[in-house]
C-alpha atoms as a PDB file:
ATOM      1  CA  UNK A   1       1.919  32.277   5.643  1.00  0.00           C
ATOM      2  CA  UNK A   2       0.639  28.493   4.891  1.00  0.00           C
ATOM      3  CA  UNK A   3      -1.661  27.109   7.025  1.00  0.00           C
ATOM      4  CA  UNK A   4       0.769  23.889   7.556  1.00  0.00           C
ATOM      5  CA  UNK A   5       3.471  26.588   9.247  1.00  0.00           C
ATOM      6  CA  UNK A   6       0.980  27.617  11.695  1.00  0.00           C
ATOM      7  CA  UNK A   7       1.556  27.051  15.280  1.00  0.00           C
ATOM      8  CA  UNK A   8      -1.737  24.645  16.646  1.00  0.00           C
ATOM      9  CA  UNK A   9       0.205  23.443  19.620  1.00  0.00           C
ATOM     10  CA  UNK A  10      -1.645  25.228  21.847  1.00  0.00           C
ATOM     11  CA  UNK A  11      -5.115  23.458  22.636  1.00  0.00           C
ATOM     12  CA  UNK A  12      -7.545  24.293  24.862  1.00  0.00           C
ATOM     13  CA  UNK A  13      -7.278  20.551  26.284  1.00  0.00           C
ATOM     14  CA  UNK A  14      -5.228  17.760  25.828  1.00  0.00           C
ATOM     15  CA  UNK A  15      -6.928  15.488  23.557  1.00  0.00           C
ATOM     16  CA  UNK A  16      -5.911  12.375  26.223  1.00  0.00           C
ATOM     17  CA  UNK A  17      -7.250  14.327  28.592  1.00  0.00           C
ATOM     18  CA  UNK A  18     -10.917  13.582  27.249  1.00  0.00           C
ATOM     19  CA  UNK A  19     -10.011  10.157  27.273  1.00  0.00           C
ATOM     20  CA  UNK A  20      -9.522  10.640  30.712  1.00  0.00           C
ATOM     21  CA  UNK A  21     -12.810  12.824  31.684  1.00  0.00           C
ATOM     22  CA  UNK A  22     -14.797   9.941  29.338  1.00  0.00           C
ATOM     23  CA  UNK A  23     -12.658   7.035  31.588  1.00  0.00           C
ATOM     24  CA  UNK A  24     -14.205   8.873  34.617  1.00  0.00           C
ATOM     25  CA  UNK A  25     -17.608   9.600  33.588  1.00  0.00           C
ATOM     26  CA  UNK A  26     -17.726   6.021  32.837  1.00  0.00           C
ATOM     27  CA  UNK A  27     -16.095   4.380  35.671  1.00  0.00           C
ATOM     28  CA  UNK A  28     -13.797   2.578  34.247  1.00  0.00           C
ATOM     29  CA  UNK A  29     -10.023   1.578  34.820  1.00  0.00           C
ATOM     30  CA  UNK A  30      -7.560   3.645  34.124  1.00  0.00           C
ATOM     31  CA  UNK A  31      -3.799   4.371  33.803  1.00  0.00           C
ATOM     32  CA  UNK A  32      -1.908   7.553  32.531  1.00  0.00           C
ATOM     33  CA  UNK A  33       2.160   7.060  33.197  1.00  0.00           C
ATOM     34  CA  UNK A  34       2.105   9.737  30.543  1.00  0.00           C
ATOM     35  CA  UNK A  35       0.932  13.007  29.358  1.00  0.00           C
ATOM     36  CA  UNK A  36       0.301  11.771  26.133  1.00  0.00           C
ATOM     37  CA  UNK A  37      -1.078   8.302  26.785  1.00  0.00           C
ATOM     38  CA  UNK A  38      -3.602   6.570  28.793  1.00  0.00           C
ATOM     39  CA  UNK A  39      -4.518   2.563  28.860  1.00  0.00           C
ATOM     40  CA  UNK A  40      -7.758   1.041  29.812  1.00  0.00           C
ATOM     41  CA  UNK A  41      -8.589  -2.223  30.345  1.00  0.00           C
ATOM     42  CA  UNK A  42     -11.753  -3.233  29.128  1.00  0.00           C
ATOM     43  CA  UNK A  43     -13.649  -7.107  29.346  1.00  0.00           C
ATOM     44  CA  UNK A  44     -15.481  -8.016  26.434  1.00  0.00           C
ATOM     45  CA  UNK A  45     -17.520 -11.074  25.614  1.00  0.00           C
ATOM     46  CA  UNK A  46     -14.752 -13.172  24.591  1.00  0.00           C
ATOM     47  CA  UNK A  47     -11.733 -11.499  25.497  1.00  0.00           C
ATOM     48  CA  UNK A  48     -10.274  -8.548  27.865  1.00  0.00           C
ATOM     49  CA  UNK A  49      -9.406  -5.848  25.705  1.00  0.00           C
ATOM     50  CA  UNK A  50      -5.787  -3.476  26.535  1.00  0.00           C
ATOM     51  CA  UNK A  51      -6.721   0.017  24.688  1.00  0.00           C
ATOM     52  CA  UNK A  52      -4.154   2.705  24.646  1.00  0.00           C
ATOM     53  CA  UNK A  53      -4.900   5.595  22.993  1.00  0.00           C
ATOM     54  CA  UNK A  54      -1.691   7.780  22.094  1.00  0.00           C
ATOM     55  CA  UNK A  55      -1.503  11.347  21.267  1.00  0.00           C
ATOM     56  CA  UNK A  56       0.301  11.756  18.172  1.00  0.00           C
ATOM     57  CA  UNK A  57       1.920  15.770  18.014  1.00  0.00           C
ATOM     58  CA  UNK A  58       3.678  15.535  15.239  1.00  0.00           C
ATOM     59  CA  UNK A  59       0.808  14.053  13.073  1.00  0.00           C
ATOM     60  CA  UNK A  60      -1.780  15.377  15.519  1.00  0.00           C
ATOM     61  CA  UNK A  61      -3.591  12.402  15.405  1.00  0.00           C
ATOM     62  CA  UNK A  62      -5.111  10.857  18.391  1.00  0.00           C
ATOM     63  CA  UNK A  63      -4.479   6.940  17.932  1.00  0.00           C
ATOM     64  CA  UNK A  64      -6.294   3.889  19.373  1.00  0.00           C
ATOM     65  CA  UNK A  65      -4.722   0.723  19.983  1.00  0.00           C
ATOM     66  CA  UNK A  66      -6.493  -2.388  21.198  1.00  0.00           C
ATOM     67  CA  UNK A  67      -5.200  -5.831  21.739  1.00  0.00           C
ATOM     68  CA  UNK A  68      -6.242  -8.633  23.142  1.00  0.00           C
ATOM     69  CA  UNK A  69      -4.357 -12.027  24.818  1.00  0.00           C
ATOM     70  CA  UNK A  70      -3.668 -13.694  21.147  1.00  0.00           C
ATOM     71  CA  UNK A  71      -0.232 -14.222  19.749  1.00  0.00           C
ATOM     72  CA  UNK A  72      -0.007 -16.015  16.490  1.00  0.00           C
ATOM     73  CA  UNK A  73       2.637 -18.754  16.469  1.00  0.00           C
ATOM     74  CA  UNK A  74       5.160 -18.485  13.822  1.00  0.00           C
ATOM     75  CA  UNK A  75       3.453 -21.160  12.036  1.00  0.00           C
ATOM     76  CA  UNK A  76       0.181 -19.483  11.815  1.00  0.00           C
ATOM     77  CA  UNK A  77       1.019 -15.975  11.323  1.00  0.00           C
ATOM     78  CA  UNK A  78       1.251 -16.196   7.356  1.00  0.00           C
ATOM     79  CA  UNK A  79      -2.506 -17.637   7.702  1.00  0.00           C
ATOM     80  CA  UNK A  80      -3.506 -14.923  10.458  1.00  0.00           C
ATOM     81  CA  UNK A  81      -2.298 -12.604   8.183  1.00  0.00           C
ATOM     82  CA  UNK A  82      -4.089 -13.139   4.971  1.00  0.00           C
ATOM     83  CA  UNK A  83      -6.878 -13.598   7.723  1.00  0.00           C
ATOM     84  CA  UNK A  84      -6.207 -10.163   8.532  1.00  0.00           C
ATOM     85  CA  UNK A  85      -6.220  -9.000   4.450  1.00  0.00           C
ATOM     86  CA  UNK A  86      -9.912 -10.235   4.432  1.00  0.00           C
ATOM     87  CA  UNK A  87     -11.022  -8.580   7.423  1.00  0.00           C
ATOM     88  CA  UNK A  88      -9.793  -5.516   6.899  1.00  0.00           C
ATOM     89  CA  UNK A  89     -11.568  -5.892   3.152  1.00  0.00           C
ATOM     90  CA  UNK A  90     -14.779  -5.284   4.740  1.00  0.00           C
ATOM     91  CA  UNK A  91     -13.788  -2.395   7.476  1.00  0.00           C
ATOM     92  CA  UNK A  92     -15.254   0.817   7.101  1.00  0.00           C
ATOM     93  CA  UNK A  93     -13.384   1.979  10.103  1.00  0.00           C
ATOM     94  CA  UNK A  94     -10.273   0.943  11.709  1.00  0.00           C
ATOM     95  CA  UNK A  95      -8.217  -2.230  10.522  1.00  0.00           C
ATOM     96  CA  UNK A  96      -6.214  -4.984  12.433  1.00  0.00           C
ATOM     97  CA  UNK A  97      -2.649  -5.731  12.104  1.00  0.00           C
ATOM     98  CA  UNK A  98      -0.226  -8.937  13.339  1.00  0.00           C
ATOM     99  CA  UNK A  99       2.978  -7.435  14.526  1.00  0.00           C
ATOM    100  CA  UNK A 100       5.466  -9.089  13.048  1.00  0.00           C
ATOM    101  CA  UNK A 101       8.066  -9.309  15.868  1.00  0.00           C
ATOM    102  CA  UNK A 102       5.768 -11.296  17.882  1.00  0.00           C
ATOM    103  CA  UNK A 103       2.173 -12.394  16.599  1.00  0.00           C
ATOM    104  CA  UNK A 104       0.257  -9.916  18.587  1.00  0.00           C
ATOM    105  CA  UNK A 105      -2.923  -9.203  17.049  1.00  0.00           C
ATOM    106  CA  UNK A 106      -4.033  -5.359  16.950  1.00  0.00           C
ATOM    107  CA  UNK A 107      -6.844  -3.244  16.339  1.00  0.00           C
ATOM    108  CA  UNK A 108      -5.811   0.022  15.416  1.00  0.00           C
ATOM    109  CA  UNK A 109      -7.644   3.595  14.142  1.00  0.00           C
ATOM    110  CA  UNK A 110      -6.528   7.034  14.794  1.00  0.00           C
ATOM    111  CA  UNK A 111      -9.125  10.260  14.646  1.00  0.00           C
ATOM    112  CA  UNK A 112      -6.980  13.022  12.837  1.00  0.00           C
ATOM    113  CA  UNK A 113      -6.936  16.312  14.548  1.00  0.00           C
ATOM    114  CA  UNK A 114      -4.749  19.011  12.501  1.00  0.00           C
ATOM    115  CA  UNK A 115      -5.258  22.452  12.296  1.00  0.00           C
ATOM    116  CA  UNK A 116      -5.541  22.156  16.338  1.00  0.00           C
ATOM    117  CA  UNK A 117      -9.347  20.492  16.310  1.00  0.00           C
ATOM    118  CA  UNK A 118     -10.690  19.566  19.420  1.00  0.00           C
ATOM    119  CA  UNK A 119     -11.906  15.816  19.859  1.00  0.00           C
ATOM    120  CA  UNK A 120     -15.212  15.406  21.672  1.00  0.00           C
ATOM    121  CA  UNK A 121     -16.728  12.655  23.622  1.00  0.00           C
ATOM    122  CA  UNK A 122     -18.754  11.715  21.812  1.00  0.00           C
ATOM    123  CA  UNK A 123     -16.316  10.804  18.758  1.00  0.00           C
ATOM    124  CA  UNK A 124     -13.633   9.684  21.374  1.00  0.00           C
ATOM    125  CA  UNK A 125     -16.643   6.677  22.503  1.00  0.00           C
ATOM    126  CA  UNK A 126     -17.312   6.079  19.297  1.00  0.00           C
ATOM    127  CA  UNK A 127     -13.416   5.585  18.629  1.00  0.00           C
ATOM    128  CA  UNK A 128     -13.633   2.880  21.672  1.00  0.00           C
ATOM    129  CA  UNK A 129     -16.714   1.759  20.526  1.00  0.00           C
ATOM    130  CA  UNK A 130     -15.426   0.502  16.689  1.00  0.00           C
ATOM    131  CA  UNK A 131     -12.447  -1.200  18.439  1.00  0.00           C
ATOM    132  CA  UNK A 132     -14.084  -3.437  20.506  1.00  0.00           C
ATOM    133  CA  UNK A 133     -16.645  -4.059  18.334  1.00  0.00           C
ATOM    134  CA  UNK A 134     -14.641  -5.178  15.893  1.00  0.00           C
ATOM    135  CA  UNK A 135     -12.485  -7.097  18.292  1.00  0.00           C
ATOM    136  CA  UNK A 136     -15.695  -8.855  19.174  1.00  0.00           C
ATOM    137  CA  UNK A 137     -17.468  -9.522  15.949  1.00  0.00           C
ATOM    138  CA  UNK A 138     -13.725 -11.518  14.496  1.00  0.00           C
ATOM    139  CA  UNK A 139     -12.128 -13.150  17.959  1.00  0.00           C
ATOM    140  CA  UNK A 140     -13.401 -16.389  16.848  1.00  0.00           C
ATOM    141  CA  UNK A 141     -12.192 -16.009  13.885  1.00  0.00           C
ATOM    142  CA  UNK A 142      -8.433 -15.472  14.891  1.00  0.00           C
ATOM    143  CA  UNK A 143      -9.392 -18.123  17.490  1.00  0.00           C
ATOM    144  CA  UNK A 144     -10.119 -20.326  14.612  1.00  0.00           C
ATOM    145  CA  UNK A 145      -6.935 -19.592  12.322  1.00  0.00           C
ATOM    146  CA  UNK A 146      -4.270 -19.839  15.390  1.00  0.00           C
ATOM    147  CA  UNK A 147      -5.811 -22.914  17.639  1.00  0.00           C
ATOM    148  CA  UNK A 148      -8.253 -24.637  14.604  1.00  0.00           C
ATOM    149  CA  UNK A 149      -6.040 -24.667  12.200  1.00  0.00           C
ATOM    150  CA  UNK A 150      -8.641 -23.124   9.928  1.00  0.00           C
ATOM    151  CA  UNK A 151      -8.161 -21.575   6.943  1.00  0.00           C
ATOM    152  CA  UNK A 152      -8.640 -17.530   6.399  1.00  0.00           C
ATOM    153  CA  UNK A 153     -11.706 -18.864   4.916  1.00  0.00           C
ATOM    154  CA  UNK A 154     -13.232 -20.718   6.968  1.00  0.00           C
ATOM    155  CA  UNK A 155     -12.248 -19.065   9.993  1.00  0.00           C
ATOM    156  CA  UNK A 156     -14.234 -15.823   8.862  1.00  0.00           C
ATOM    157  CA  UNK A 157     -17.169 -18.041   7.323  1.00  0.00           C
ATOM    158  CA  UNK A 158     -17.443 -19.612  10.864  1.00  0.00           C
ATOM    159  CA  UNK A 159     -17.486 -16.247  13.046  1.00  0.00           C
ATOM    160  CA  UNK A 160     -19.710 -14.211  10.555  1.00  0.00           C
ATOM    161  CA  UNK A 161     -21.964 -16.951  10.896  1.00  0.00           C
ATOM    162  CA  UNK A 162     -21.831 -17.516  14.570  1.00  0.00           C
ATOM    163  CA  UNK A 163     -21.889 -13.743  14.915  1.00  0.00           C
ATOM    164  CA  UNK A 164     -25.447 -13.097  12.860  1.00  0.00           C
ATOM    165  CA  UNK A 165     -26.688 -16.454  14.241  1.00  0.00           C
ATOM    166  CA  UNK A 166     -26.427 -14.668  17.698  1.00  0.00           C
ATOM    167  CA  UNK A 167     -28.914 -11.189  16.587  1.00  0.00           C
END
């Protein structure tokens, strides 16, 4: 028998359900319409943050999604965009995407769990942790592409340098 033909639908916990225990642990806002998903809201810095993260069975991935209130305008998206490109250039973890159907700006990771792995906490914090730091350390820089007018370019030269003016 291969390993892939395996049966690892049983799990000793639904990996949204740690989202959940973590949510309440932490005391923070919560909804779960769904078995398999569960949103938080979550206010940053510069922004309030929308974070779903999805359970994935057919992948078994456990995916994070995190958005925040910025739509690119038609006329900026190509800019937001390449924007994106260079972000993403210098991501270790994670990457953003502009969904083309409307602008929305996304952070997005997922934390692969085949073979029926177990996440923990402690990786499911760090999950939320990467998103909205990364949401943080570049909001002024979409800010600067889809209200500035910036450049790609100068819209990431600005934030980096606002951001490691700030430490």
């Amino acid at each position: 028998m291969l390993l892939t033909e395996i049966d690892h639908s049983e799990r000793f916990e639904h990996p949204v359900d740690v989202i959940e225990r973590l949510a309440c642990l932490k005391d923070w806002n919560f909804d779960r319409d769904d078995i398999d998903e569960i949103s938080l809201g979550v206010t940053g810095a510069w922004a309030d943050y929308d974070i779903a993260f999805t359970w994935l069975g057919e992948c078994e991935a456990l995916h994070l999604g995190c958005a925040f209130d910025l739509k690119a305008p038609e006329r900026r998206r190509a800019e937001t965009a390449r924007l994106v490109t260079k972000i993403n250039e210098q991501m270790w973890i994670g990457h953003f995407d502009v969904w083309s159907r409307d602008g929305v700006v996304m952070f997005r990771h997922a934390l692969p769990l085949a073979g029926g792995a177990q996440p923990g906490m402690a990786q499911c914090e760090a999950m939320l942790s990467a998103a909205l730091d990364a949401c943080e350390r570049y909001y002024q820089a979409f800010q600067f592409v889809v209200w500035a007018n910036k450049s790609a370019e100068e819209a990431l030269a600005s934030a980096l340098f606002e951001t490691r003016g700030e430490a």
